[in-house]
C-alpha atoms as a PDB file:
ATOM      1  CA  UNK A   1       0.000   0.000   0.000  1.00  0.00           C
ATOM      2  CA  UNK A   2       1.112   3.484  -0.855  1.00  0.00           C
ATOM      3  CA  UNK A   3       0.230   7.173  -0.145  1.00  0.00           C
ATOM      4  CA  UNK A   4       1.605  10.583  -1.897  1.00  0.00           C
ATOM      5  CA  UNK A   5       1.255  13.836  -2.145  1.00  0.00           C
ATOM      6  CA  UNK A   6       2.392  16.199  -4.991  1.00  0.00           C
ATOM      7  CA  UNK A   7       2.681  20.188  -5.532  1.00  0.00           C
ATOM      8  CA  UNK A   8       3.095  21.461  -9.005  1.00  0.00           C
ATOM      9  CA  UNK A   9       3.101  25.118  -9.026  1.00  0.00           C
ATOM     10  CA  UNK A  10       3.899  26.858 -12.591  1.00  0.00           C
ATOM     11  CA  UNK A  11       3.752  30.446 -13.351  1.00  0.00           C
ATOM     12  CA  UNK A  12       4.746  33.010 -15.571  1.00  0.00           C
ATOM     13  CA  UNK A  13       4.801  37.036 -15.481  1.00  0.00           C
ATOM     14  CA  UNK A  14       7.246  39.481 -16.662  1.00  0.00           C
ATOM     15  CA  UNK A  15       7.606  40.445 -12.463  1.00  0.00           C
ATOM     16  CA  UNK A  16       6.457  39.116  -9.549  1.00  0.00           C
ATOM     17  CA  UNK A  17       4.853  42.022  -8.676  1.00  0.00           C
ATOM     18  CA  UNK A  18       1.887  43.892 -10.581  1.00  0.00           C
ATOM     19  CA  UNK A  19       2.903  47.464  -9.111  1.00  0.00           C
ATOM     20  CA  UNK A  20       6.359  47.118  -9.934  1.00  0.00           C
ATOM     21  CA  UNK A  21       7.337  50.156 -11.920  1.00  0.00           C
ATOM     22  CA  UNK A  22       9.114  48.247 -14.701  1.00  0.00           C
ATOM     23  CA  UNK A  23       5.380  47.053 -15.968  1.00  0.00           C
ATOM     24  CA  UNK A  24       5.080  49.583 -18.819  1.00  0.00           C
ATOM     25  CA  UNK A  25       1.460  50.705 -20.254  1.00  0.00           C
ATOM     26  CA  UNK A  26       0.672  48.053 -23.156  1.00  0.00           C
ATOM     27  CA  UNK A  27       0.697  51.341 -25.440  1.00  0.00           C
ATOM     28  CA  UNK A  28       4.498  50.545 -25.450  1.00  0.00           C
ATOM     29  CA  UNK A  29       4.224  47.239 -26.676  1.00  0.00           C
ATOM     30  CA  UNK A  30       5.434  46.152 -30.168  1.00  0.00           C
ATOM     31  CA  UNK A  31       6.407  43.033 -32.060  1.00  0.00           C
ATOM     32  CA  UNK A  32       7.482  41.387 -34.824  1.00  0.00           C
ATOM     33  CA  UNK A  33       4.823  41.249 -37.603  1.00  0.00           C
ATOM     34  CA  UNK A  34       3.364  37.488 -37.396  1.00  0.00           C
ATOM     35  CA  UNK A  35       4.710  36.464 -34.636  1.00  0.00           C
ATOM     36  CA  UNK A  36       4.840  37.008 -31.022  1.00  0.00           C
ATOM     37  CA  UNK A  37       8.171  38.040 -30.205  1.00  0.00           C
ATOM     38  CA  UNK A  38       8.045  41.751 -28.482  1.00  0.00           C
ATOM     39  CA  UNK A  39      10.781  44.433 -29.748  1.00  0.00           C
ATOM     40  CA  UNK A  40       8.995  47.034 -27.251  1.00  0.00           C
ATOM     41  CA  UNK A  41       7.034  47.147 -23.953  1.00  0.00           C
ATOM     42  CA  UNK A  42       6.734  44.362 -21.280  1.00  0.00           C
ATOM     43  CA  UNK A  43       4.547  41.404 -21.563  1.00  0.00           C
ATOM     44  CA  UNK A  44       1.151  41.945 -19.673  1.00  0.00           C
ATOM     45  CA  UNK A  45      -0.001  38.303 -19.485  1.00  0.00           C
ATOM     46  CA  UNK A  46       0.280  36.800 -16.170  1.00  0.00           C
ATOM     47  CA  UNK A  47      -0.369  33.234 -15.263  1.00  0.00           C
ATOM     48  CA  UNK A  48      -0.280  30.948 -12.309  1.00  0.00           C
ATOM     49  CA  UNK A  49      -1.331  27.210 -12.180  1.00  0.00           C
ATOM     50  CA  UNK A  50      -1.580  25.289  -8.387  1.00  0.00           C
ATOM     51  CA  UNK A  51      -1.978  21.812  -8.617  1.00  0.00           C
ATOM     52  CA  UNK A  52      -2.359  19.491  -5.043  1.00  0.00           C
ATOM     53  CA  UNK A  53      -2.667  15.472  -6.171  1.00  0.00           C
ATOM     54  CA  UNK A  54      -3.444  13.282  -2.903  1.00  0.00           C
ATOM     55  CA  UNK A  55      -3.081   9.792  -3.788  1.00  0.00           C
ATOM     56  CA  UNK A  56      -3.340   6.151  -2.353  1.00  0.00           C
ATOM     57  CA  UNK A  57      -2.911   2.737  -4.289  1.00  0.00           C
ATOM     58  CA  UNK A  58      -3.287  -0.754  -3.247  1.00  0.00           C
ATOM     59  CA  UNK A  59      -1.569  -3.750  -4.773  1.00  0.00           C
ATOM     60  CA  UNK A  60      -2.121  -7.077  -3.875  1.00  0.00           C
ATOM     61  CA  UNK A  61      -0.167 -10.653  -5.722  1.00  0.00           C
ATOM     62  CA  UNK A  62      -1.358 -13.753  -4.549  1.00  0.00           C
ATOM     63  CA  UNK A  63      -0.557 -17.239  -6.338  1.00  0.00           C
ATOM     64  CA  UNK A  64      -4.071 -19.344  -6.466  1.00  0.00           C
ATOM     65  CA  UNK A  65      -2.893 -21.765  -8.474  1.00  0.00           C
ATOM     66  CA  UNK A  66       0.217 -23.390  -9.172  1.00  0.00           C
ATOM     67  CA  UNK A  67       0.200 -21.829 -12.763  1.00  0.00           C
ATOM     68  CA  UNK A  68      -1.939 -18.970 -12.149  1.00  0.00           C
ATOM     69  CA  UNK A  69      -0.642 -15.659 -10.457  1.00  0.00           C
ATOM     70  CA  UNK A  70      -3.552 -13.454  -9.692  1.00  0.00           C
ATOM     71  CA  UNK A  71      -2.484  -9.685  -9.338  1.00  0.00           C
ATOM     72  CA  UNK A  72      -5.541  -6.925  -7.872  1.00  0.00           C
ATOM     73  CA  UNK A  73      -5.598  -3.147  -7.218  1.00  0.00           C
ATOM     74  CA  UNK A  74      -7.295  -0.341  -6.653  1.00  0.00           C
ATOM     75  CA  UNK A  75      -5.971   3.305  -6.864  1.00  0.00           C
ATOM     76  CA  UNK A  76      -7.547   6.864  -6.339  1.00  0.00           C
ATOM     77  CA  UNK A  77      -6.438  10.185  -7.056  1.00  0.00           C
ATOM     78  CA  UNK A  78      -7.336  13.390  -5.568  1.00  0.00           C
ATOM     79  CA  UNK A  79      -7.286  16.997  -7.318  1.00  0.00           C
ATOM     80  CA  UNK A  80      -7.152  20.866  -6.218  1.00  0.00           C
ATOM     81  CA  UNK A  81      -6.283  22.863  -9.336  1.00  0.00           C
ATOM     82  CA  UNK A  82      -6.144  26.512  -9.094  1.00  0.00           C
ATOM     83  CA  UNK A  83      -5.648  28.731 -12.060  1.00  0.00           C
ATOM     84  CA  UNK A  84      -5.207  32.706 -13.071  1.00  0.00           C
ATOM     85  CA  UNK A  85      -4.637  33.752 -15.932  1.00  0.00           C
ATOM     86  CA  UNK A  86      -5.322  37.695 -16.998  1.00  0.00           C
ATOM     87  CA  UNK A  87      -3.809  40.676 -19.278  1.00  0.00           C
ATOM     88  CA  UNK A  88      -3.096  43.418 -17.369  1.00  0.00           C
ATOM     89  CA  UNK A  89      -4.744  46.401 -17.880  1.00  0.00           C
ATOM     90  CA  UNK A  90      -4.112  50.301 -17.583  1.00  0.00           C
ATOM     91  CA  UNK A  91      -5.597  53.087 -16.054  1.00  0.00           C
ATOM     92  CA  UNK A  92      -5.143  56.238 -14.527  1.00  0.00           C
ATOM     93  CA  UNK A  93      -6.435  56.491 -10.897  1.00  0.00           C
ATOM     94  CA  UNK A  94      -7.137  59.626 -10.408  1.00  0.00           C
ATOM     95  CA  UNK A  95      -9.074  59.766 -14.271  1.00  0.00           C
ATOM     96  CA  UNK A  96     -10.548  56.152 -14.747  1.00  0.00           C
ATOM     97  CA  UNK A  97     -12.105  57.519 -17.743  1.00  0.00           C
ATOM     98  CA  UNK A  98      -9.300  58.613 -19.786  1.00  0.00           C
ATOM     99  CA  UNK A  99      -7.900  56.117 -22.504  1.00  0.00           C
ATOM    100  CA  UNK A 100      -4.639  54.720 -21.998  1.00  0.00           C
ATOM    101  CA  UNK A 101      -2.513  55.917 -25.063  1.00  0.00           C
ATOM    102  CA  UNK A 102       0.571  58.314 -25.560  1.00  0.00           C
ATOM    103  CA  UNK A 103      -1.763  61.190 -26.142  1.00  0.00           C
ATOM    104  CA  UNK A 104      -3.284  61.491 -23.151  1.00  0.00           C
ATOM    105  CA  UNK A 105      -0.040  60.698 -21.052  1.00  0.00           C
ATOM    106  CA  UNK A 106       1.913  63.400 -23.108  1.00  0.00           C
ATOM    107  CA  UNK A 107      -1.054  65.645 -23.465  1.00  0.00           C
ATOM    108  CA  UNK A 108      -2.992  65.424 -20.254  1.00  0.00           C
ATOM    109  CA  UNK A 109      -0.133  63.907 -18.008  1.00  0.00           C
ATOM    110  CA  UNK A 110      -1.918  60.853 -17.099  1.00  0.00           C
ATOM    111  CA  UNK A 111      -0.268  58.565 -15.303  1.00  0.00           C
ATOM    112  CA  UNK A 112      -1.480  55.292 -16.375  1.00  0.00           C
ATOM    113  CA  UNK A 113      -0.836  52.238 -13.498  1.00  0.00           C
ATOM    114  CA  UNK A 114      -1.694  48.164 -14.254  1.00  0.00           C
ATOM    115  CA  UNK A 115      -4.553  47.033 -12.087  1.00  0.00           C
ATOM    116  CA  UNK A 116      -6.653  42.789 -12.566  1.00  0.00           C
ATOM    117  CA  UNK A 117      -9.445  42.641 -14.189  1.00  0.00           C
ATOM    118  CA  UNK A 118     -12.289  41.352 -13.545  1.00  0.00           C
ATOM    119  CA  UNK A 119     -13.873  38.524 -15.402  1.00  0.00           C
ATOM    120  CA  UNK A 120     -15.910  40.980 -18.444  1.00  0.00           C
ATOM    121  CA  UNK A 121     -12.278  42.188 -18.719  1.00  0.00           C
ATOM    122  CA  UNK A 122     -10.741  38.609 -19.278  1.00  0.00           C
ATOM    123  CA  UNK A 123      -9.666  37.382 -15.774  1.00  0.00           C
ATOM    124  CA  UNK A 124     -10.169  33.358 -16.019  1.00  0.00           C
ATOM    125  CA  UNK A 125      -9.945  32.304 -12.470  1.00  0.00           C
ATOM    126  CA  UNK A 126     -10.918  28.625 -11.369  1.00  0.00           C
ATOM    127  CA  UNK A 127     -10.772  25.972  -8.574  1.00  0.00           C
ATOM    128  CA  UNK A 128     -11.514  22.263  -9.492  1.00  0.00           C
ATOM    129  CA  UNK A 129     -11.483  18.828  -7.867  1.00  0.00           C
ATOM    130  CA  UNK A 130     -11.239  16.565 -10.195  1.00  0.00           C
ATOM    131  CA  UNK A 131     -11.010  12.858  -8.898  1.00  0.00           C
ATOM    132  CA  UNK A 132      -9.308   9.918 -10.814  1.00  0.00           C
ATOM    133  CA  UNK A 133     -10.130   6.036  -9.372  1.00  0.00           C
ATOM    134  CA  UNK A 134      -8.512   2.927 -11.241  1.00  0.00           C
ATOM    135  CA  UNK A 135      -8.826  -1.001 -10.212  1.00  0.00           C
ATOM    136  CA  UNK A 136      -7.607  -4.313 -12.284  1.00  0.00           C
ATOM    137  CA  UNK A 137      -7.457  -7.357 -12.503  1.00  0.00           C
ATOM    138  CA  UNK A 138      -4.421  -9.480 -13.884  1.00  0.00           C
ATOM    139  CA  UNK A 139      -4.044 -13.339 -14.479  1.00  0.00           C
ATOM    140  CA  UNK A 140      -0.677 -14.531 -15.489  1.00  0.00           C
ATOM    141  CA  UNK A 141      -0.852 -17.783 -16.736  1.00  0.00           C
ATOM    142  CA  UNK A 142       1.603 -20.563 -17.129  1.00  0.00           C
ATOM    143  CA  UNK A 143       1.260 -22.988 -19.896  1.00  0.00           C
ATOM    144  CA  UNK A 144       2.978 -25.914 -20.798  1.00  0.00           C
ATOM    145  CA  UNK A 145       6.121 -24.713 -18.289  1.00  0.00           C
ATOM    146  CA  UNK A 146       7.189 -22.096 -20.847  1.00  0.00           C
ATOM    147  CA  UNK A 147       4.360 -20.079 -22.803  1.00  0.00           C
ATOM    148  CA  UNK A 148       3.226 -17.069 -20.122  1.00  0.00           C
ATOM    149  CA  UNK A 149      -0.348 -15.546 -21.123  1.00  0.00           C
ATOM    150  CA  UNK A 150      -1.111 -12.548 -19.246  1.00  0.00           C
ATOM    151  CA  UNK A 151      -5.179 -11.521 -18.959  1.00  0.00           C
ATOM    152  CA  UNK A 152      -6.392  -7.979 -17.630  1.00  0.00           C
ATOM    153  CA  UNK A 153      -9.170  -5.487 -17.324  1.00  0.00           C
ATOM    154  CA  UNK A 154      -8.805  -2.164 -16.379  1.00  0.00           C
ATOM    155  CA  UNK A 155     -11.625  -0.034 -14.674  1.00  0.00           C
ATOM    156  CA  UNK A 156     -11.180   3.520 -14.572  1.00  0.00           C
ATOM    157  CA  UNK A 157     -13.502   6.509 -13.570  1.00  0.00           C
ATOM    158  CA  UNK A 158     -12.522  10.087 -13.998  1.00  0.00           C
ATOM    159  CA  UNK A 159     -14.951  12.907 -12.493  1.00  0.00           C
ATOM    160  CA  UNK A 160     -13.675  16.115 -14.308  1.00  0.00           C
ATOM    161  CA  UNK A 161     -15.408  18.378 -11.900  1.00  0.00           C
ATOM    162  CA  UNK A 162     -15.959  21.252 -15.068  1.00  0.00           C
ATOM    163  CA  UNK A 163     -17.882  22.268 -17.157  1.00  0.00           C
ATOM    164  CA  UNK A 164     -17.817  21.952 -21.178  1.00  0.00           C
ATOM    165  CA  UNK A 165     -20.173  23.735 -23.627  1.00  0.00           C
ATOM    166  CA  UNK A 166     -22.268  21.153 -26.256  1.00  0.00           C
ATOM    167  CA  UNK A 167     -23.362  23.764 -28.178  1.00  0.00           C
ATOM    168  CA  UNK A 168     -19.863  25.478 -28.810  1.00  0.00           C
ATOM    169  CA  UNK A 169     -20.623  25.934 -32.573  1.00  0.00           C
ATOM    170  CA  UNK A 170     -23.585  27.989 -32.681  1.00  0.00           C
ATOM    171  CA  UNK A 171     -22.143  29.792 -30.304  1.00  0.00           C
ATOM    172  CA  UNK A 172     -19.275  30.112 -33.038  1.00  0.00           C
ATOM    173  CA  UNK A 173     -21.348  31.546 -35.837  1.00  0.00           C
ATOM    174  CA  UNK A 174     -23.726  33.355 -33.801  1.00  0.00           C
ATOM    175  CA  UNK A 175     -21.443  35.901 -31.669  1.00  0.00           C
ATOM    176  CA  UNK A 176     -23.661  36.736 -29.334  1.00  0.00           C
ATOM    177  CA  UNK A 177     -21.512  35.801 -26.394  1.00  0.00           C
ATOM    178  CA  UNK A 178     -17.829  37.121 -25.886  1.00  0.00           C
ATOM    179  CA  UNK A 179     -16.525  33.903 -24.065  1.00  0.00           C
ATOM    180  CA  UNK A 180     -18.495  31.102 -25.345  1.00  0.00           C
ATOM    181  CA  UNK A 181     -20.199  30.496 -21.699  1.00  0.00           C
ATOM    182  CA  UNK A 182     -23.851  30.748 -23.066  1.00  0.00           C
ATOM    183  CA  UNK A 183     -24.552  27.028 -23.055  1.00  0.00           C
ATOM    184  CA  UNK A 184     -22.334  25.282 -20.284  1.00  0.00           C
ATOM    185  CA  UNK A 185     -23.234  22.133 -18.354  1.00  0.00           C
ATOM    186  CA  UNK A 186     -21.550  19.878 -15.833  1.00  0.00           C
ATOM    187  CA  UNK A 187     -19.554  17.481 -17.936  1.00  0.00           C
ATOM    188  CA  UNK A 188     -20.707  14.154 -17.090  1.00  0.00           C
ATOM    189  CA  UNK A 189     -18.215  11.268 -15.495  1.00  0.00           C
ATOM    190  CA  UNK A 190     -16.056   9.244 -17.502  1.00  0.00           C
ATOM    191  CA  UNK A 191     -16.260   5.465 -17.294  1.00  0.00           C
ATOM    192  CA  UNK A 192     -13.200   3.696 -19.229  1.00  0.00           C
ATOM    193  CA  UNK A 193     -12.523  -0.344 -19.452  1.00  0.00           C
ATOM    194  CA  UNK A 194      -9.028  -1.344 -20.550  1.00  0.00           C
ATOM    195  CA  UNK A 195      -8.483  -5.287 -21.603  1.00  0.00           C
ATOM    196  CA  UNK A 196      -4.767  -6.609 -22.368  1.00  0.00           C
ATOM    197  CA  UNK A 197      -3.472  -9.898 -23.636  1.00  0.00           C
ATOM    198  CA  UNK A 198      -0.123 -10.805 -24.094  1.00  0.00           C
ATOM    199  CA  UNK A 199       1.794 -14.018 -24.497  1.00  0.00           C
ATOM    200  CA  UNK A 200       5.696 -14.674 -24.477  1.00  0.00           C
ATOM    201  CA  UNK A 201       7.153 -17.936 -25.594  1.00  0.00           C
ATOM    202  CA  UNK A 202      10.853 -18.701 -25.850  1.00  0.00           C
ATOM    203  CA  UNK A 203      12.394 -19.031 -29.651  1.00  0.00           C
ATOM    204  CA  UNK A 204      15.805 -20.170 -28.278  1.00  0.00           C
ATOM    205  CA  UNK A 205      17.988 -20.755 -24.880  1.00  0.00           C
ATOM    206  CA  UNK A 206      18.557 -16.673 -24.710  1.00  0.00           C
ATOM    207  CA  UNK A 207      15.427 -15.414 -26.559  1.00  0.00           C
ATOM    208  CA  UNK A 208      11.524 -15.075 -26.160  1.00  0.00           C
ATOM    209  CA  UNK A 209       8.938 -14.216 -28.739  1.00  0.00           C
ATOM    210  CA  UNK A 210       6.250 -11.614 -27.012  1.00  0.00           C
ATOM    211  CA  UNK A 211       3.091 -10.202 -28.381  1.00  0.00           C
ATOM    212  CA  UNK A 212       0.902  -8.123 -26.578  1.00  0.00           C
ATOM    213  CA  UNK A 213      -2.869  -6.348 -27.404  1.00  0.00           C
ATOM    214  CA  UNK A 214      -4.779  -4.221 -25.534  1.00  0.00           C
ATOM    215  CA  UNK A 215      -5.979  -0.503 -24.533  1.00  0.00           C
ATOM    216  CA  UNK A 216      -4.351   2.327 -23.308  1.00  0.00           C
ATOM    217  CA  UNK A 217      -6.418   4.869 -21.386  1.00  0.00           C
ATOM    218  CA  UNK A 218      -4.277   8.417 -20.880  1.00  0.00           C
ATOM    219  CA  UNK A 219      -5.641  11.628 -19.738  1.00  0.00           C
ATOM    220  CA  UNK A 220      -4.819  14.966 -21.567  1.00  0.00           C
ATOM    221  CA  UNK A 221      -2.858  17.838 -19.241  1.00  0.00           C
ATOM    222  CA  UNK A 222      -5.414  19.564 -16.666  1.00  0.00           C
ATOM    223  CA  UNK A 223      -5.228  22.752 -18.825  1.00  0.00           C
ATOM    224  CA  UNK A 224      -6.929  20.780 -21.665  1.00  0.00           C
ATOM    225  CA  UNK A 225      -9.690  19.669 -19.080  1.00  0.00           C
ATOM    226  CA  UNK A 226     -10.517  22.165 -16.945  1.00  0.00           C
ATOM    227  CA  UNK A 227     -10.472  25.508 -17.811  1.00  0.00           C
ATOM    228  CA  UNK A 228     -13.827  26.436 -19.742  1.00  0.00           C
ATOM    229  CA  UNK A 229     -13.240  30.216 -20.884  1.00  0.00           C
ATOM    230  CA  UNK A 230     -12.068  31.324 -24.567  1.00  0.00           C
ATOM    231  CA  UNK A 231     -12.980  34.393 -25.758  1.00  0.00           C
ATOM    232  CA  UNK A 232     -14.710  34.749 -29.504  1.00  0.00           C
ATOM    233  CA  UNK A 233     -13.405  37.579 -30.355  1.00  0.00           C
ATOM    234  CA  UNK A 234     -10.352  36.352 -29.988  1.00  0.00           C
ATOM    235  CA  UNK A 235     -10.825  32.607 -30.741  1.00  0.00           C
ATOM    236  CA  UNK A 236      -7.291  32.776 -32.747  1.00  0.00           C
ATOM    237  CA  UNK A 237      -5.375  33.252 -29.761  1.00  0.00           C
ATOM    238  CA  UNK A 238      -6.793  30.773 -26.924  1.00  0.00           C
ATOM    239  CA  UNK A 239      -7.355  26.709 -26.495  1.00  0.00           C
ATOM    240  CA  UNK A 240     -10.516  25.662 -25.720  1.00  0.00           C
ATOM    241  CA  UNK A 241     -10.575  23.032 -22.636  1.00  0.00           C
ATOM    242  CA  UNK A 242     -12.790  19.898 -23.738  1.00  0.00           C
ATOM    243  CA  UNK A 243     -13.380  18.266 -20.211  1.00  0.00           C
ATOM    244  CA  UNK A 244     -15.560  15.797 -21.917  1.00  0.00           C
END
């Protein structure tokens, strides 16, 4: 029997701090055409990702038979993702109205300072628990003192604990939503079977034959089942999260 538990933390800003004076207005930004490399300005984008992954798994081998090893186990998983991700934006404190551009900071002397948005101004912020159990089953089978057949079945359920939108098309062609939130449900529970077969055989003193069938079951990265904002507008630039 075993027991873990993981931390992954991964972020990524230009500073650790928002109010650090080095964050310039994203007036000053610039770039090379078609691509994303910036020749001016600092990169607003800021983005943090907390994963916590309790886990316990129990094996068990027994020999029933004389030619039959029987190997059971059960294992569960345990989730707490937290995610941020945002563009900072700029505005002048003291004149919330005024537009952030070189005009009015030359012009008018605003003084234009990055604040977080809220979520109509692109913050995606999130906690999920998603919850992964597994169990097999595994005969390994003797035959004839030197052919080994191995039989399995895998169980696995995965709860995504998100939400997914069905209806992600229309939503597509109509535009009548900015991020694509119009239609979302709870995405349902995955169930997932697994069968293998193999058999190994030896061709000479030093050398065995195998061949093995089967199927693998892998989730995608939590980014790709989670998160459940993308903005139309600008659909180019994000990944939608299919938690489904």
């Amino acid at each position: 029997m075993k027991a873990s538990y993981n931390v992954d933390i991964q972020k990524s800003a230009a500073y650790d701090d928002i109010n650090d004076p080095r964050y310039l207005p994203s007036f000053y930004l610039r770039s090379f055409p078609n691509t994303g490399y910036l020749t001016g300005g600092v990169e607003p984008v800021r983005f943090r990702r907390n994963t916590k992954t309790w886990a316990a798994k129990f094996d068990l081998v027994t020999q029933l038979f004389p030619d039959h090893e029987v190997k059971f186990g059960i294992e569960a998983r345990w989730h707490k993702l937290y995610a941020q991700v945002y563009t900072l934006q700029f505005r002048d404190p003291n004149d919330t109205n005024a537009t952030a551009s070189f005009s009015n900071m030359l012009t008018s002397g605003n003084v234009f300072l990055p604040y977080v948005p809220t979520a109509a101004g692109g913050l995606t912020e999130y906690t999920r628990h998603p919850v992964n159990f597994s169990t097999y089953i595994q005969d390994k089978i003797e035959l004839f003192r030197s052919i080994i057949l191995n039989l399995g079945l895998r169980y696995e359920i995965f709860k995504p604990a998100a939400d997914y939108n069905p209806a992600i098309s229309n939503e597509l062609s109509l535009q009548d939503t900015i991020f694509l939130q119009k239609n979302l449900q709870s995405a349902p529970t995955k169930h997932m079977l697994a069968p293998r077969l193999s058999v190994s055989y030896p061709i000479t003193d030093q050398g065995r034959s195998d061949s093995r069938t089967g199927t693998s079951i892998r989730l995608g990265p939590w980014r790709a089942c989670t998160a459940t904002r993308c903005s139309a507008r600008r659909w180019g630039r994000h990944r939608l999260a299919i938690p489904t």
